[in-house]
Protein backbone atom coordinates (compact mmCIF):
# COMPACT_ATOMS: atom_id res chain seq x y z
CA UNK A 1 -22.66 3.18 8.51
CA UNK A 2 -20.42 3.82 11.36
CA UNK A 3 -16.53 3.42 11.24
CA UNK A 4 -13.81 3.31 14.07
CA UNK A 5 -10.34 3.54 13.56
CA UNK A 6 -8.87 1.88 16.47
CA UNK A 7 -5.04 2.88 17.20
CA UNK A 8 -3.17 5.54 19.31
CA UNK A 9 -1.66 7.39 16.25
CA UNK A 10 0.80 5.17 15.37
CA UNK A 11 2.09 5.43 11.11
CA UNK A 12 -0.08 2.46 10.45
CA UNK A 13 -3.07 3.82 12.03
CA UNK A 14 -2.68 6.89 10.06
CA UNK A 15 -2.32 5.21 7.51
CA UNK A 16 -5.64 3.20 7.64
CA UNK A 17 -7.62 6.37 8.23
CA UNK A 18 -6.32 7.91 4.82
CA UNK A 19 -7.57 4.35 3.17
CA UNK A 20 -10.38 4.54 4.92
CA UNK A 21 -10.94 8.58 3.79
CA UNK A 22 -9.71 7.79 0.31
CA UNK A 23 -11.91 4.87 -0.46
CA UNK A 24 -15.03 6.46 0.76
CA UNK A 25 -14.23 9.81 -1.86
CA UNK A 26 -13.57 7.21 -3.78
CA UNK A 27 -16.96 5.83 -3.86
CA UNK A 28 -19.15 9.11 -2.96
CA UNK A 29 -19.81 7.57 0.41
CA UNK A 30 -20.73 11.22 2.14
CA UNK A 31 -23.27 9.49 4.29
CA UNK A 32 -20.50 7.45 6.68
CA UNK A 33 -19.81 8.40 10.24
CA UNK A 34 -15.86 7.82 10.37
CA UNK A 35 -14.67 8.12 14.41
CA UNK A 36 -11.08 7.76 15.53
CA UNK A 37 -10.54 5.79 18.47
CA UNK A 38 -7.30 6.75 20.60
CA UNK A 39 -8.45 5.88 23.92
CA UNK A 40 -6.36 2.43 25.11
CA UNK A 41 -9.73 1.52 27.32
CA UNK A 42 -11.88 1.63 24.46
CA UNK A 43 -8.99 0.36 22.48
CA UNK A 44 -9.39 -3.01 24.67
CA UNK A 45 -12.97 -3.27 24.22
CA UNK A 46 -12.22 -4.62 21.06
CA UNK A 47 -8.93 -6.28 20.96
CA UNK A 48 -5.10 -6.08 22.95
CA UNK A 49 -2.99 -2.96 22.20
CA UNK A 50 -0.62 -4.85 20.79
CA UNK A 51 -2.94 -5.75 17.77
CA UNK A 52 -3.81 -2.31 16.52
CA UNK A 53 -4.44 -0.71 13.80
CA UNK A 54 -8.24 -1.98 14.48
CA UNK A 55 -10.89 -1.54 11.63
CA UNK A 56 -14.16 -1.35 13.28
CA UNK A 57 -17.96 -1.30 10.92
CA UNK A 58 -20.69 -0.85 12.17
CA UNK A 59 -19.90 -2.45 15.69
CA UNK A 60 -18.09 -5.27 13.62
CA UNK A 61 -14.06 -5.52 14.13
CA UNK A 62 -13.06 -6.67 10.54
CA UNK A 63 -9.47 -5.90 10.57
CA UNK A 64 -6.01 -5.90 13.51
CA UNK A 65 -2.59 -5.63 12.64
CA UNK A 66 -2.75 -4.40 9.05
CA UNK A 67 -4.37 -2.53 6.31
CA UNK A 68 -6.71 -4.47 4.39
CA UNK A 69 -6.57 -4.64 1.36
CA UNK A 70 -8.04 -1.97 -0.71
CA UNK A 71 -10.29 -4.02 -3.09
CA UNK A 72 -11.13 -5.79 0.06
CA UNK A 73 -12.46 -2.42 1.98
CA UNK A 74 -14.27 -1.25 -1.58
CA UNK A 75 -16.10 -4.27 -1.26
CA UNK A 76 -17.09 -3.80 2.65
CA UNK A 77 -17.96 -0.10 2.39
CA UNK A 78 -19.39 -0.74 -0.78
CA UNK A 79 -21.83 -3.03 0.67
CA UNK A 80 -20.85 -5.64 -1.75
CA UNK A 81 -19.57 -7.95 0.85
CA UNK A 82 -20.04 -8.21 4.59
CA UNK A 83 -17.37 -7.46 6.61
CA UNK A 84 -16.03 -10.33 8.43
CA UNK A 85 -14.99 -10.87 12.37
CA UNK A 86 -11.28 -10.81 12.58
């Protein structure tokens, strides 16, 4: 599984990468590839600036604007769920 943080280091991207780091100890996941993606070009492959934090899974962008919700994210990197297109 492959995970990119999309945002240019704003508090909410931050803040998504420590979810993102905390759920992952929090389920043993030591097998996930987790990038951070500050780059605006690469940004915009995905979505507009103005939508970021970006949650990306495995090629899939699941999340803009906001966190998700943590039971929500247990479930995707769980594999419990699929994550869905935003």
């Amino acid at each position: 599984m492959k995970i990119e943080i999309l945002g240019t280091g704003c508090y909410n991207c931050v803040e998504l990468e420590m979810l993102v780091a905390d759920v992952l100890r929090q389920l043993g996941r030591t097998d996930v590839e987790v990038v951070r993606v500050d780059d605006e070009k690469q940004i915009r492959h995905y979505m507009p600036l103005d939508e970021i934090p970006g949650l990306v899974i495995d090629g899939v962008l699941t999340c803009t604007r906001q966190l998700p919700a943590r039971d929500k994210l247990v479930e995707w990197l769980s594999g419990v769920s699929e994550p869905y297109r935003a």
